[in-house]
Protein backbone atom coordinates (compact mmCIF):
# COMPACT_ATOMS: atom_id res chain seq x y z
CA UNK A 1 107.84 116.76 164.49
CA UNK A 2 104.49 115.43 165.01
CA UNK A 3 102.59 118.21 165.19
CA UNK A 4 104.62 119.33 161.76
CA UNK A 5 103.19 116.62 160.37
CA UNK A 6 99.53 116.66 162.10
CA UNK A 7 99.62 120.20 159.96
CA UNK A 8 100.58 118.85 156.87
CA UNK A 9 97.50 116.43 157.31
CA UNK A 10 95.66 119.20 158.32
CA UNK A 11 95.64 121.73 155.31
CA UNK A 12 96.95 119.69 152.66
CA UNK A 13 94.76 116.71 152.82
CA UNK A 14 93.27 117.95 149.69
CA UNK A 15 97.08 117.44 147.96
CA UNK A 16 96.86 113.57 146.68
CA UNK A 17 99.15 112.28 144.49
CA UNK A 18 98.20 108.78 143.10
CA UNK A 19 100.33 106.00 142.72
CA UNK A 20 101.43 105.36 139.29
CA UNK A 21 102.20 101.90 137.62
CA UNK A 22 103.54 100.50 134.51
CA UNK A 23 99.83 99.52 133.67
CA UNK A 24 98.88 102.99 134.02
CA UNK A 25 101.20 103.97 131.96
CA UNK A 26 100.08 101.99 129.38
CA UNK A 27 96.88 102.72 129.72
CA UNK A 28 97.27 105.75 129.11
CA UNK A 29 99.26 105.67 126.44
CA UNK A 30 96.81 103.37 124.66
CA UNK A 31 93.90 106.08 125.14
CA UNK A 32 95.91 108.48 124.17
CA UNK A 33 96.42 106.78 120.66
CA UNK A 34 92.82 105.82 119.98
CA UNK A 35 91.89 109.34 120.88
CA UNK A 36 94.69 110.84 117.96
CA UNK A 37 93.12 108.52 115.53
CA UNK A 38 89.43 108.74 116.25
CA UNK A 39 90.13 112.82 115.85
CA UNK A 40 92.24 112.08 113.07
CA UNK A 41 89.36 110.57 111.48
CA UNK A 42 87.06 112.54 112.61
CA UNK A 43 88.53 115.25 111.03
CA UNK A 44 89.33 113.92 107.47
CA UNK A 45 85.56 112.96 106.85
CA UNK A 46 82.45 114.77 107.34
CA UNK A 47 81.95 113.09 110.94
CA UNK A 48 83.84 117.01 111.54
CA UNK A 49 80.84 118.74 110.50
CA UNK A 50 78.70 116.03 112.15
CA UNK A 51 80.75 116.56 115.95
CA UNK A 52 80.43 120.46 115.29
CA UNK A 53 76.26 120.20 115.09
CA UNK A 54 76.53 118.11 118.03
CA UNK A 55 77.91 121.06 120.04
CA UNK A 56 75.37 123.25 118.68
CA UNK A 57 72.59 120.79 120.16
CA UNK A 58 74.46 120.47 123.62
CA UNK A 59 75.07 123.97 123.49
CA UNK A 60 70.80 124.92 123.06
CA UNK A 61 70.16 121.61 125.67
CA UNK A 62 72.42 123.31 127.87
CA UNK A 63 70.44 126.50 127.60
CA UNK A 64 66.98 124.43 128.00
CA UNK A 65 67.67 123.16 131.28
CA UNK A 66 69.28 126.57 132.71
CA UNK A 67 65.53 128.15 131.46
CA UNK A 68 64.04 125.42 132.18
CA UNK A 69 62.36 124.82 128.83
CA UNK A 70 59.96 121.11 129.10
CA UNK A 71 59.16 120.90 126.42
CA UNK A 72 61.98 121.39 124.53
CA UNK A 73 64.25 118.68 126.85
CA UNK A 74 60.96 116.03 126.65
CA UNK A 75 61.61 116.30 122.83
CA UNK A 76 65.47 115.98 123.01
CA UNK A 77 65.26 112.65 125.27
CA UNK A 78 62.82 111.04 123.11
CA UNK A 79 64.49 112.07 119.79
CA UNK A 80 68.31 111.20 120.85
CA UNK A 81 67.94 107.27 120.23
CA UNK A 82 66.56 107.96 117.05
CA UNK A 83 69.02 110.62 116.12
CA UNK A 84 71.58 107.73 117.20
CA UNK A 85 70.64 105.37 114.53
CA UNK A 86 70.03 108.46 111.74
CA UNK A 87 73.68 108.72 112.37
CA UNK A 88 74.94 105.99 112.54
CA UNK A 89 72.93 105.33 109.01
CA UNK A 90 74.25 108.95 107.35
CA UNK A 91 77.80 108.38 108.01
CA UNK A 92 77.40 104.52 106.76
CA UNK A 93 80.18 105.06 104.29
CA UNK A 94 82.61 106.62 106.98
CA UNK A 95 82.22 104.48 109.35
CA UNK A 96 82.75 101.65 106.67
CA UNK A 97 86.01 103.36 105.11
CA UNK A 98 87.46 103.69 108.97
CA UNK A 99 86.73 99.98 109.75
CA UNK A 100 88.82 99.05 106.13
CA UNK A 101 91.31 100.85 107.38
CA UNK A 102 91.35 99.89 110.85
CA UNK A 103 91.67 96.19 108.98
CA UNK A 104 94.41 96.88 106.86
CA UNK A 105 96.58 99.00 109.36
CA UNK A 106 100.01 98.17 110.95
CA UNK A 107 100.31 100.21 113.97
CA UNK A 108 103.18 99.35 115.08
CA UNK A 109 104.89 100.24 111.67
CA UNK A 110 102.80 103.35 111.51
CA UNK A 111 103.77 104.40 114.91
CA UNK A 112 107.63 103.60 114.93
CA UNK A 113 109.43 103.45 111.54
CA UNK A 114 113.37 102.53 111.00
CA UNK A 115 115.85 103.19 108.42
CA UNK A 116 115.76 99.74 107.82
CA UNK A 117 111.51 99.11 107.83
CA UNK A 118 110.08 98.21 104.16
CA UNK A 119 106.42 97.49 103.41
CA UNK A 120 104.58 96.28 100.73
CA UNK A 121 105.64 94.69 97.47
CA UNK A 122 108.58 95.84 95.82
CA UNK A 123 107.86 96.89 92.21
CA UNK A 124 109.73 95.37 89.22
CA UNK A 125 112.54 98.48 88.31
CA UNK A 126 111.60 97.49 84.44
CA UNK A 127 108.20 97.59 84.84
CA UNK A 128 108.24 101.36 86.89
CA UNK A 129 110.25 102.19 83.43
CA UNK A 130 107.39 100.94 81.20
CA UNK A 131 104.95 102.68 83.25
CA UNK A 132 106.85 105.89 83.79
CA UNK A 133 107.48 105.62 80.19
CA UNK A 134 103.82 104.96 78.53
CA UNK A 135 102.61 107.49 80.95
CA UNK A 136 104.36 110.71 79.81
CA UNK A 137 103.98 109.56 76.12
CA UNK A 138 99.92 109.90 77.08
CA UNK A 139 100.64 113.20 79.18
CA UNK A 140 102.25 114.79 75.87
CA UNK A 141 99.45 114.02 73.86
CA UNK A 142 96.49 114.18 76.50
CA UNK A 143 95.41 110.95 76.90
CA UNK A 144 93.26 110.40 80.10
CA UNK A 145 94.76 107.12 81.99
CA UNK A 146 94.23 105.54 85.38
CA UNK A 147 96.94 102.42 86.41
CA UNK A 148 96.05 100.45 89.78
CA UNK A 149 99.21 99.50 90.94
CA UNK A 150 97.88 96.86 93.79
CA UNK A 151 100.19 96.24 96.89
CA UNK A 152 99.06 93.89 99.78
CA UNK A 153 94.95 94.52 99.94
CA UNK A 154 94.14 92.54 97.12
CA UNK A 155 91.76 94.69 94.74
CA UNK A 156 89.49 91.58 93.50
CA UNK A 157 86.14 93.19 93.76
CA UNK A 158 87.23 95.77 91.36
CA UNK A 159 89.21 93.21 89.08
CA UNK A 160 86.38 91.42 88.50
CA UNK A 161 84.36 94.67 86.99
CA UNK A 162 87.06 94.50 83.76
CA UNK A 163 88.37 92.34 81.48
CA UNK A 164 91.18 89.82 82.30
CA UNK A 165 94.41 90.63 79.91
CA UNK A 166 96.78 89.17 82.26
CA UNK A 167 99.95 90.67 80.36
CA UNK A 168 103.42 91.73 80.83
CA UNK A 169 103.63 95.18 81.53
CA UNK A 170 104.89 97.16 78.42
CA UNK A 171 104.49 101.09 77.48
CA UNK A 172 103.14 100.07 73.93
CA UNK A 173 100.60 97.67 75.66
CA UNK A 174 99.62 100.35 78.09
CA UNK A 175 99.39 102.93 75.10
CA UNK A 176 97.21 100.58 73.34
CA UNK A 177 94.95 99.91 75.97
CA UNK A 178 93.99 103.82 76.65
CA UNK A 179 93.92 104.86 73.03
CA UNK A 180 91.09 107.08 72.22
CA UNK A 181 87.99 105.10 70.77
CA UNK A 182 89.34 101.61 71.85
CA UNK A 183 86.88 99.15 73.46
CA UNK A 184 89.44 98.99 76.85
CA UNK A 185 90.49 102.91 76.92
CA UNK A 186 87.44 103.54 79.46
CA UNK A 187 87.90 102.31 82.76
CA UNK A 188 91.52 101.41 84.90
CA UNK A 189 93.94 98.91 84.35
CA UNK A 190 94.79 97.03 87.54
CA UNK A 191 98.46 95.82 88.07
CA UNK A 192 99.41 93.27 90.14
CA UNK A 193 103.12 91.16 90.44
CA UNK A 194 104.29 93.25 87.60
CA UNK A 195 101.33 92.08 85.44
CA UNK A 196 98.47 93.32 83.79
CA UNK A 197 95.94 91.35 85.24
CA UNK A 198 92.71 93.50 84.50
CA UNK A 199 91.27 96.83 82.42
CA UNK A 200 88.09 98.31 82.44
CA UNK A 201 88.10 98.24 85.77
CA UNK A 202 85.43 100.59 87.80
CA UNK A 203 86.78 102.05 90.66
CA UNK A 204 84.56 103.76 93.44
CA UNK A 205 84.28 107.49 93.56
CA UNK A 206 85.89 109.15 96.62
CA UNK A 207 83.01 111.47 98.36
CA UNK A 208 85.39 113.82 100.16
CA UNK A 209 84.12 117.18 99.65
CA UNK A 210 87.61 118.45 100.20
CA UNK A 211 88.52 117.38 96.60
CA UNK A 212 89.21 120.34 94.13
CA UNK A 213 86.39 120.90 92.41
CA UNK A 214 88.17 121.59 89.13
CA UNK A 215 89.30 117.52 89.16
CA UNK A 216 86.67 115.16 87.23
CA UNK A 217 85.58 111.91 87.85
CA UNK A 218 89.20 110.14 86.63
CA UNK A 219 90.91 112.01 89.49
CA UNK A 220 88.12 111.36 91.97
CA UNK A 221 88.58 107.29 91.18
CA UNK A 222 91.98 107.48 92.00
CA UNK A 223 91.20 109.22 95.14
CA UNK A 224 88.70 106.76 95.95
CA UNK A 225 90.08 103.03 95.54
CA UNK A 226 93.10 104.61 97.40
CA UNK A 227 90.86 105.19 100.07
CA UNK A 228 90.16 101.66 100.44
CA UNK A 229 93.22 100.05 99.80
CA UNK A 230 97.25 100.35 100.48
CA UNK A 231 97.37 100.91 96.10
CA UNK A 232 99.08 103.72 94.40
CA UNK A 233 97.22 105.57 91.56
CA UNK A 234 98.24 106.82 88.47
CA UNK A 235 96.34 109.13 87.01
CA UNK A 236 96.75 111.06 83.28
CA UNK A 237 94.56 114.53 83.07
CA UNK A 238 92.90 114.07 79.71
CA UNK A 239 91.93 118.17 79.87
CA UNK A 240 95.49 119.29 80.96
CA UNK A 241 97.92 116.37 80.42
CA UNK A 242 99.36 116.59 84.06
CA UNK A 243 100.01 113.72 86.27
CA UNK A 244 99.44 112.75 89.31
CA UNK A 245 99.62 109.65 92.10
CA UNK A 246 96.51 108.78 94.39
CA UNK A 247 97.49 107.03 97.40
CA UNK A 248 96.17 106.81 101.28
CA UNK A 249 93.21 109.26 100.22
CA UNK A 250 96.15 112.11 99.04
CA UNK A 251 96.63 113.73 95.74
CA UNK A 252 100.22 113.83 94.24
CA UNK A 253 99.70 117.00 92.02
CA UNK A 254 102.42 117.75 89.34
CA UNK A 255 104.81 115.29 88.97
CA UNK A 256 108.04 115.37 86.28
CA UNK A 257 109.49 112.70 84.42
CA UNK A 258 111.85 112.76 87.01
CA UNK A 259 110.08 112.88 90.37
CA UNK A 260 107.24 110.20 89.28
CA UNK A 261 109.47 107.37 89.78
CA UNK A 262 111.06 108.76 92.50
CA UNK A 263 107.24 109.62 94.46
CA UNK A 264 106.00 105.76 93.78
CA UNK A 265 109.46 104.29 95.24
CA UNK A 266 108.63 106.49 98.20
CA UNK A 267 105.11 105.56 98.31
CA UNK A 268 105.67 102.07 97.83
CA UNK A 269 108.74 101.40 100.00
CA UNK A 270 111.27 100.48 97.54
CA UNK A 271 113.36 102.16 99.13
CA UNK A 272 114.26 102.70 102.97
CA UNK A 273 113.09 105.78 104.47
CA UNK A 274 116.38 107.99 105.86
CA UNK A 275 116.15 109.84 108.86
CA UNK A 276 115.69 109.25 112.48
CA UNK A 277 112.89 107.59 113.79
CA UNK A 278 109.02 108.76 113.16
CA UNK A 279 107.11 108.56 116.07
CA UNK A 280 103.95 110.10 114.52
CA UNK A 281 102.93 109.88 110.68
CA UNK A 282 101.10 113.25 110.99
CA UNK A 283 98.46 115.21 109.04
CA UNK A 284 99.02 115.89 105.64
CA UNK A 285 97.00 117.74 103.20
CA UNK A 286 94.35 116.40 100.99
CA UNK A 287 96.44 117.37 97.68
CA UNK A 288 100.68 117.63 97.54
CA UNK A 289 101.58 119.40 94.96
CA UNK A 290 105.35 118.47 93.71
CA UNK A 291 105.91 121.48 91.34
């Protein structure tokens, strides 16, 4: 038996299998995350063109120091810090829009959802009436709209860029406000409680270069306080009369008099999700189309 075991020693010392503990499971599991959401980022913004230059610099490094090429590695070490902080600068805006969202995440919602989660603020069933109603009265005639409907990141920044109405929400009132040559139709309204609180509103422009190019500046503002925020969008094509919802940086293409409603429960948690538990939230596309 012993020299059995003197032979195990002998040729499989190399075979080592660490002991595992609770904290190394969770460990683990905690790198694992960060890595799925720094690639998840990474790939939603241009930091995915930035990471793919990156490997075209290691890659010509890489063949520097097999040819041994100086010159060319003396100029790579004293550039790198610099290129660092060019970086760093460039993607400003990314970096910015990841830490907003880093602030305004729940993971433990986003990781593990239940029949029985809700989150945000539940929306007034009369006033998603008025809206849905005003809406597709502007759709039929082509009136361009955009309605801020603000959930928990309050949207005060942009608020104070309009003009205070603070007003129950109506379709007439909404009508009135976008009506072609009226001093409020430019700009958003911003919604908040089930009030009008603000119009005229400026919104930032989303710069994701994944946006369909045949969407104008309207759309594009939707996109873009979504980005920042937990709000949903509304948005009323002034070329083509279609609607759409902006919300978590996606485009809701399409929607019906019937689905609208039924897309801004969803987005808004009226109403439970069904189904078994989510472990992941996933990757969707930029734009959903619901036609």
């Amino acid at each position: 038996m012993k020299q059995l075991v003197n032979f195990f020693k002998t040729y499989f010392d190399w075979f080592y299998i660490p002991h595992v503990t609770v904290t190394d499971v969770i460990e683990i599991a905690i790198i694992a995350i960060l890595i799925y959401y720094i690639m998840d980022w990474f790939k939603k913004t241009r930091a995915w063109t930035l990471i793919k230059g990156i490997l075209v610099l290691l890659l010509f490094t890489g063949i520097a120091m097999i040819f041994q090429f100086n010159t060319i590695l003396w100029i790579f070490k004293n550039t790198i810090s610099v290129g660092v902080i060019a970086v760093i600068i460039i993607f400003q805006p990314e970096f910015r829009r990841a830490l907003e969202q880093l602030g305004r995440k729940n993971f433990i919602s986003s990781l593990f959802t239940t029949d029985d989660s809700k989150s945000g603020r539940v929306l007034d069933r009369k006033m998603l009436n008025e809206i849905t109603k005003a809406t597709f009265a502007m759709a039929e005639v082509k009136t361009g709209a955009l309605i801020v409907l603000e959930q928990d990141v309050r949207l005060g920044d942009y608020e104070r860029t309009g003009i205070t109405i603070d007003a129950e929400v109506s379709s007439q009132l909404l009508i009135n406000i976008f009506e072609h040559n009226t001093p409020l139709h430019d700009g958003a309204v911003l919604i908040r409680d089930n009030r009008i609180v603000s119009a005229t509103c400026y919104l930032p422009l989303s710069d994701n270069l994944d946006i369909n190019k045949s969407l104008g500046t309207r759309h594009r503002a939707g996109i873009g306080v979504s980005e920042v925020s937990d709000s949903i969008t509304v948005i009323v094509s002034e070329e083509t009369g279609g609607v759409s919802l902006a919300y978590n940086g996606t485009l809701y293409r399409g929607l019906t008099r019937e689905s609208f409603p039924k897309k801004i429960d969803e987005l808004s948690k009226n109403e439970p999700i069904t189904g078994k538990m989510k472990w992941w939230k996933g990757l969707g596309k930029h734009e959903k189309s619901n036609s």
